[in-house]
Protein backbone atom coordinates (compact mmCIF):
# COMPACT_ATOMS: atom_id res chain seq x y z
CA UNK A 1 0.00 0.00 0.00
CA UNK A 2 3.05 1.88 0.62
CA UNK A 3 4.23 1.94 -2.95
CA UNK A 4 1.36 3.49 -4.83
CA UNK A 5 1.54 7.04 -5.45
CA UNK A 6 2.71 7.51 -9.32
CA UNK A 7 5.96 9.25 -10.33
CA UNK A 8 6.23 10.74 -13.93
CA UNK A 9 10.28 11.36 -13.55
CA UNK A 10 12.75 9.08 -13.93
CA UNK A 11 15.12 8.70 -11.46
CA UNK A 12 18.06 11.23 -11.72
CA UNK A 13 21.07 11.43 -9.73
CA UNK A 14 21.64 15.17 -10.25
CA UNK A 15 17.81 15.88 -8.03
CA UNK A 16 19.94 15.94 -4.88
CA UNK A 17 20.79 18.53 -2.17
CA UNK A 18 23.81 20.70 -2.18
CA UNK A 19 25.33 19.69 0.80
CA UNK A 20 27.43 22.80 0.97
CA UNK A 21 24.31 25.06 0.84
CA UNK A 22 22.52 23.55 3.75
CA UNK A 23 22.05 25.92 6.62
CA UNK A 24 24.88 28.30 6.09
CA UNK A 25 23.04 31.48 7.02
CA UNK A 26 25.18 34.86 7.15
CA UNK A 27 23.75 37.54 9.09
CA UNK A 28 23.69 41.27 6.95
CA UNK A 29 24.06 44.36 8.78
CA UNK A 30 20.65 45.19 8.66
CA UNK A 31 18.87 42.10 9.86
CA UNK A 32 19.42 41.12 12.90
CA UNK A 33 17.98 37.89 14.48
CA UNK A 34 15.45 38.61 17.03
CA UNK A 35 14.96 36.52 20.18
CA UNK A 36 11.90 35.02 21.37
CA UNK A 37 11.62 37.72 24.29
CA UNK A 38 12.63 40.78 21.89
CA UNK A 39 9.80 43.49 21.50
CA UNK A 40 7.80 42.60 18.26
CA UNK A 41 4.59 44.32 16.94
CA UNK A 42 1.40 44.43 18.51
CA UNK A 43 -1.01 42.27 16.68
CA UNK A 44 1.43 39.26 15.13
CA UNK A 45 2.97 36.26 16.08
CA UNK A 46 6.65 35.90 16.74
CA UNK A 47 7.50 32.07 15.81
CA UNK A 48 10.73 30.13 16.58
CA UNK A 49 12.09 28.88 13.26
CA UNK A 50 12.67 25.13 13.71
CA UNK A 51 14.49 23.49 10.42
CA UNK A 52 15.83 25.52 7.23
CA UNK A 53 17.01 23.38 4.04
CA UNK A 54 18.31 25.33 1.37
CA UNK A 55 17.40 23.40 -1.90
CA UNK A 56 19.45 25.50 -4.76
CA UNK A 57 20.85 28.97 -4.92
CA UNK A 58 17.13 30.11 -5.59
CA UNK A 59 14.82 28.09 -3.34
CA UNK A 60 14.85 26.73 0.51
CA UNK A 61 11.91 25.87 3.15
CA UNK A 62 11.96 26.33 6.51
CA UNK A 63 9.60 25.10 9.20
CA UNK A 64 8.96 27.44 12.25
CA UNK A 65 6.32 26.50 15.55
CA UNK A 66 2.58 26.92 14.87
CA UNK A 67 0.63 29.37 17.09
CA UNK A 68 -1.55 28.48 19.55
CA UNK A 69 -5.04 28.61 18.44
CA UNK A 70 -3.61 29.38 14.94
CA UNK A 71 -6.24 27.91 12.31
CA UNK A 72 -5.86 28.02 8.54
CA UNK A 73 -7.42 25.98 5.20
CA UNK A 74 -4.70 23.99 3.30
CA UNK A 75 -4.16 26.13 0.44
CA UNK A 76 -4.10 29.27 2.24
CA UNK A 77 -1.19 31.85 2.78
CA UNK A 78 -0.27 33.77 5.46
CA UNK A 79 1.65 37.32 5.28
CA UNK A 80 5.20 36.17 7.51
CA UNK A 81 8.14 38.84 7.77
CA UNK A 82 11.07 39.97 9.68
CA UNK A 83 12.02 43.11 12.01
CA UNK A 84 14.67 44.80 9.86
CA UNK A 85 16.17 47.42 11.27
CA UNK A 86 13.51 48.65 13.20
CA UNK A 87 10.73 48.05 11.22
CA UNK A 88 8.99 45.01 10.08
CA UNK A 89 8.51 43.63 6.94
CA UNK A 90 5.99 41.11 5.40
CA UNK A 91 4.97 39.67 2.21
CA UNK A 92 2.42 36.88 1.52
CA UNK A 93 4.02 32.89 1.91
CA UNK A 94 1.75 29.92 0.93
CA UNK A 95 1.40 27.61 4.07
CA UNK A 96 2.80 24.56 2.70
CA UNK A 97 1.99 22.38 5.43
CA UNK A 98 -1.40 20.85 5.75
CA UNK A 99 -3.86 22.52 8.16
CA UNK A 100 -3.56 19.24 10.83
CA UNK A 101 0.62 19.84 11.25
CA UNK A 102 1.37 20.76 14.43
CA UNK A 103 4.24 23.15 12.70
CA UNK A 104 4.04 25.65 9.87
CA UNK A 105 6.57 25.02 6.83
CA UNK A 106 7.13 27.54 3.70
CA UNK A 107 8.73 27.12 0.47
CA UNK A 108 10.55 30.35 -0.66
CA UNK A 109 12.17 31.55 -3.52
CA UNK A 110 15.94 33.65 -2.88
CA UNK A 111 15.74 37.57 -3.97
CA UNK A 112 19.19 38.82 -3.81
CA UNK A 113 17.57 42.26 -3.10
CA UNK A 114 14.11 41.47 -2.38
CA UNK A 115 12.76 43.80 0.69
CA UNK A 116 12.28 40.33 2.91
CA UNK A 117 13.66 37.54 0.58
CA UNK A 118 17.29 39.40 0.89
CA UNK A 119 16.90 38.45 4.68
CA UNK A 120 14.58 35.50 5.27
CA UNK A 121 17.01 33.18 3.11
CA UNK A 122 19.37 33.88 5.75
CA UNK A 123 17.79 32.65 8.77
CA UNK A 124 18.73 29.89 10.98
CA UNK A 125 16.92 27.27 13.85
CA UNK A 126 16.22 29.42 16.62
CA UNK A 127 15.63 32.96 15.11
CA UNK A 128 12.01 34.68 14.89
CA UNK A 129 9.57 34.91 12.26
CA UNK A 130 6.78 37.62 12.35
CA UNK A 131 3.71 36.03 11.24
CA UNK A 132 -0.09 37.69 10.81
CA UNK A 133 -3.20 36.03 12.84
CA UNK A 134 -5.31 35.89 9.62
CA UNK A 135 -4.72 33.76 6.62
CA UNK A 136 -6.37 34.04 3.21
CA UNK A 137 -6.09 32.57 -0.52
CA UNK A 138 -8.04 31.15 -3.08
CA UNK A 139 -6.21 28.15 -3.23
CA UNK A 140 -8.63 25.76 -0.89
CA UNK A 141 -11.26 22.81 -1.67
CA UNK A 142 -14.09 25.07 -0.91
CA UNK A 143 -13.58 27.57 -4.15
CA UNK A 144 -13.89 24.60 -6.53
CA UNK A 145 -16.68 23.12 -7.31
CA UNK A 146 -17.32 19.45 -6.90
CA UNK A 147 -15.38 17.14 -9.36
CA UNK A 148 -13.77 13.64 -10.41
CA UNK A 149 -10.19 15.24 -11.17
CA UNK A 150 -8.47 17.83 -9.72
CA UNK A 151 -5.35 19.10 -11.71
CA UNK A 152 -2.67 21.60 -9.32
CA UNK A 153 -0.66 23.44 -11.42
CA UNK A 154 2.60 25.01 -10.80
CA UNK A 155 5.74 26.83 -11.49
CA UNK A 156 9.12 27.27 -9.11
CA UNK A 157 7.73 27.84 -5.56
CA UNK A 158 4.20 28.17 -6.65
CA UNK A 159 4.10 24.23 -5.91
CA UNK A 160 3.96 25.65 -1.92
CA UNK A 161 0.20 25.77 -1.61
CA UNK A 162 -0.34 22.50 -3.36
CA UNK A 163 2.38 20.83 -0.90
CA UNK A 164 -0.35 21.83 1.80
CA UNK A 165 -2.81 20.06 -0.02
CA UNK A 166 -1.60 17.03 -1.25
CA UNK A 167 -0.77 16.50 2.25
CA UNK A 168 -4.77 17.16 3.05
CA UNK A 169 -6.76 13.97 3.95
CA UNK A 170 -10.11 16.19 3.00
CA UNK A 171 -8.47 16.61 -1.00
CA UNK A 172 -8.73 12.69 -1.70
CA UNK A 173 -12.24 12.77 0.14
CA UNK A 174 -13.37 15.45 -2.37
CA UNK A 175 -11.35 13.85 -5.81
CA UNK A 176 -10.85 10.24 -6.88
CA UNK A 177 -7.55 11.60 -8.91
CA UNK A 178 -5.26 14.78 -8.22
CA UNK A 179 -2.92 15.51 -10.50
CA UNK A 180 0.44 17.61 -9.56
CA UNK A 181 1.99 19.25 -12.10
CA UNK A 182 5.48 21.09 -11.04
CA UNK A 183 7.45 23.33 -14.16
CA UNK A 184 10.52 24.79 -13.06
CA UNK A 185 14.07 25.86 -15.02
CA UNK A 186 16.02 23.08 -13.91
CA UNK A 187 16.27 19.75 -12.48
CA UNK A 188 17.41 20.70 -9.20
CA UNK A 189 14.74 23.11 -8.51
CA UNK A 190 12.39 20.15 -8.59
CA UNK A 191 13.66 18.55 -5.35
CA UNK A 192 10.91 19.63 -3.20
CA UNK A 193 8.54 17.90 -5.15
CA UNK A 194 10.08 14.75 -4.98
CA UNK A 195 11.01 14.89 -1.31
CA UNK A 196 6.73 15.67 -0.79
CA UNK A 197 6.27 12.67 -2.82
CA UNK A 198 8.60 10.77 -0.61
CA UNK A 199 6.87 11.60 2.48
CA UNK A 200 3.73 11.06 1.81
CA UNK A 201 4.77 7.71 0.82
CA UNK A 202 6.57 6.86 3.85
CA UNK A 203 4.50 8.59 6.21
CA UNK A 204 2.43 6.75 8.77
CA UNK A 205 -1.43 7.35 7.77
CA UNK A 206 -1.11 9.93 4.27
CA UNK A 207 0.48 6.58 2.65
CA UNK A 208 -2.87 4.81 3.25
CA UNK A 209 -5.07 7.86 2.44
CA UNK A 210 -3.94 8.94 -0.71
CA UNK A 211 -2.90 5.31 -2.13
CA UNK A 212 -2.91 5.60 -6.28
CA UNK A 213 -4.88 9.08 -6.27
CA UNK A 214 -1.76 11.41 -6.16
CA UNK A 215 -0.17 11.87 -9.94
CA UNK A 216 2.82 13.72 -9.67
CA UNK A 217 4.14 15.16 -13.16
CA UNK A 218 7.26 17.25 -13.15
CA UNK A 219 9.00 19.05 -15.95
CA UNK A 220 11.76 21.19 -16.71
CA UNK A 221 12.16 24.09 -19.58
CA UNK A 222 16.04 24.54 -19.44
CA UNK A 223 17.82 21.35 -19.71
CA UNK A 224 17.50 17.70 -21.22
CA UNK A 225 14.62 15.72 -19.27
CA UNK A 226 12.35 12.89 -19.82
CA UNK A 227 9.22 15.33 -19.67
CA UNK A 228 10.59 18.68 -20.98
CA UNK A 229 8.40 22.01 -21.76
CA UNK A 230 6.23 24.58 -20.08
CA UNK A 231 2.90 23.00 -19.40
CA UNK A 232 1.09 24.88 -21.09
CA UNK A 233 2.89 23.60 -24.02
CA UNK A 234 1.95 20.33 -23.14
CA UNK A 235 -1.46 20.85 -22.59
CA UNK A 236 -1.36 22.08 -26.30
CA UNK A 237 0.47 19.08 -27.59
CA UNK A 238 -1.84 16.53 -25.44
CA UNK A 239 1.56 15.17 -24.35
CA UNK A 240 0.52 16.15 -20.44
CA UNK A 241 -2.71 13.94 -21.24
CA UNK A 242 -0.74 11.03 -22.71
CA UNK A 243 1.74 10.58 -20.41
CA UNK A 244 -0.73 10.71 -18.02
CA UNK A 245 -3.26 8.53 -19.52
CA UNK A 246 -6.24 11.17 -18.94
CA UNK A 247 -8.74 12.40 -21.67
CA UNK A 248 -7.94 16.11 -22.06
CA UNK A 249 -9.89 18.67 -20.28
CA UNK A 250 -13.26 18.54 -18.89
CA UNK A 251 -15.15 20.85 -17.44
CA UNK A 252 -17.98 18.22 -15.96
CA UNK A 253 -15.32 16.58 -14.25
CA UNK A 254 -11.87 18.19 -14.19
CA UNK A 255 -11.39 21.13 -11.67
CA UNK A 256 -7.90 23.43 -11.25
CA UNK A 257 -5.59 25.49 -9.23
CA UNK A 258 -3.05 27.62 -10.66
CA UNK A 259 0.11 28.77 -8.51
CA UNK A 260 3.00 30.50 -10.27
CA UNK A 261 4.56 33.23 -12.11
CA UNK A 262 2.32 35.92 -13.70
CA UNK A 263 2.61 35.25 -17.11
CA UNK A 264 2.37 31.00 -16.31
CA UNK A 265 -1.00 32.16 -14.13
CA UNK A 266 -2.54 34.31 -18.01
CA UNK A 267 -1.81 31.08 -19.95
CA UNK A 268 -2.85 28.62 -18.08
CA UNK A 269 -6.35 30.33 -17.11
CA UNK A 270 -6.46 30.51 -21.22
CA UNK A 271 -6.25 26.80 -21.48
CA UNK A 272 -8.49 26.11 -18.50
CA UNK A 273 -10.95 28.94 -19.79
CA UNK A 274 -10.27 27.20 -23.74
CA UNK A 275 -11.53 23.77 -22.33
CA UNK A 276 -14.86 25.22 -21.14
CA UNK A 277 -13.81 25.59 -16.94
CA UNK A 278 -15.00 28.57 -15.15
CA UNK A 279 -12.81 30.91 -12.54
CA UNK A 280 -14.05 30.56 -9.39
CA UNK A 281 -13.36 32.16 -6.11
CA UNK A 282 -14.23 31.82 -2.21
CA UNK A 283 -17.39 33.38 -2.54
CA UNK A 284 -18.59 32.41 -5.86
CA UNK A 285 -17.32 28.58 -6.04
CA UNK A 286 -16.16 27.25 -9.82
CA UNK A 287 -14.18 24.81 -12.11
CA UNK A 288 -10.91 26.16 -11.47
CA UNK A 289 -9.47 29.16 -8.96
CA UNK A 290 -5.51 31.23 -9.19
CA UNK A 291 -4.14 32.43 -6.41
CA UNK A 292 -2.41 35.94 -7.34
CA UNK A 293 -0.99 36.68 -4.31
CA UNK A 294 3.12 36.98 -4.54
CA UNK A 295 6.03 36.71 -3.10
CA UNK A 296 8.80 39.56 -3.62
């Protein structure tokens, strides 16, 4: 039962860590880590980071404690930031863990000058993250419609919100197939995926839950790979479709989330839109929902 979940990637010995990027934080001069007892703003949690793994010279996750009383749908983001200098800053962060994890975990991208990216990438186990009490998104079961087929589609770190719910007993309740799509540049920026993947299948209940539901299709645009292209491209083609051994698009049974970079959230919505689906949204629920909230 273990062994079910289905991988479209061969195996590749270059998807590995860089062992000589893990945890190797450097402070700059104008972030300094703040301790669990340091003054923070009213309003906002201050949470102890727990774990950082830096992935490539673009992307890492971290995991940091959960609030008390902190609720959240999977699929949801909250706005997390950082006191720099004397002033905090915050941007929006998918929750990438599912809503029942006792922790929170993000997925971010590295901004060599981004106003919080610059500084988060930096952080270490034991510093403080700033987080808001209220999440929000688009990204959760209740915007969609019910379906047969639920397709998540994603480029770089937009794969953050669909690591939530993947991990989401309440997804396979609501779909008999969910299909994860994950686009990035290169191979190595596809680890995450494959270490989700991994977990579910070795983890103590999820393995049971999601069984041979959870399709996991990732691609790369920049080097030699067995699936190669941007997926929109491939939903063109009907190559996505034949690899996966779907019909193409329907809108009286397929439903869709879109996560990723502006231009990859216009096309696909095209496709989606092409193939007869409808945008949805929390208060109006549809055939497919885009989250358009960003990280900078």
């Amino acid at each position: 039962m273990r062994e079910r979940i289905v991988y479209f990637a061969p195996a590749d010995t270059r998807i590995k860590r860089d062992a000589t990027s893990m945890n190797a934080p450097a402070k700059t001069d104008e972030f300094v880590a703040q301790p669990a007892a340091a003054k923070v703003p009213d309003g906002v949690y201050a949470e102890t980071v727990l774990a950082v793994e830096h992935y490539t010279d673009h992307m890492f996750r971290f995991r940091m404690t959960r609030p008390a009383g902190f609720r959240f749908r999977s699929g949801e983001f909250a706005m997390i930031g950082l006191m720099v200098g004397d002033k905090p800053v915050y941007r929006a962060y998918s929750i990438a863990s599912p809503s029942w994890d006792e922790e929170l975990e993000f997925f971010s991208i590295k901004v060599p000058d981004g106003p919080l990216t610059s500084h988060l990438q930096k952080i270490k186990p034991g510093d403080t993250v700033l987080m808001r009490k209220k999440p929000t998104g688009t990204l959760v079961l209740d915007a969609l419609t019910p379906g047969k087929r639920l397709y998540m589609f994603s480029t770089g770190t937009g794969i953050a919100p669909f690591a939530s719910l993947i991990r989401d007993p309440e997804t396979y309740e609501k779909f008999d197939e969910v299909i994860l799509t994950h686009t990035c540049r290169e191979i190595a920026e596809l680890k995450y995926g494959f270490d989700l993947m991994e977990e579910i299948r070795n983890h103590e209940f999820l393995a049971e839950i999601v069984g041979d539901k959870l399709k996991h299709y990732p691609t790369v645009t920049r080097e030699e790979y067995a699936y190669q292209g941007r997926i929109t491209d491939l939903i063109d083609n009907g190559k996505l479709f034949a690899d996966l051994g779907v019909p193409p698009l329907d809108p009286a049974v397929d439903r869709g989330m879109i996560c990723g970079s502006t231009a990859m959230l216009k096309d696909t919505k095209e496709r989606l839109e092409n193939a007869g689906l409808t945008e949805g949204a929390n208060s109006k629920p549809a055939e497919f929902v885009i989250e358009r909230a960003f990280v900078g």
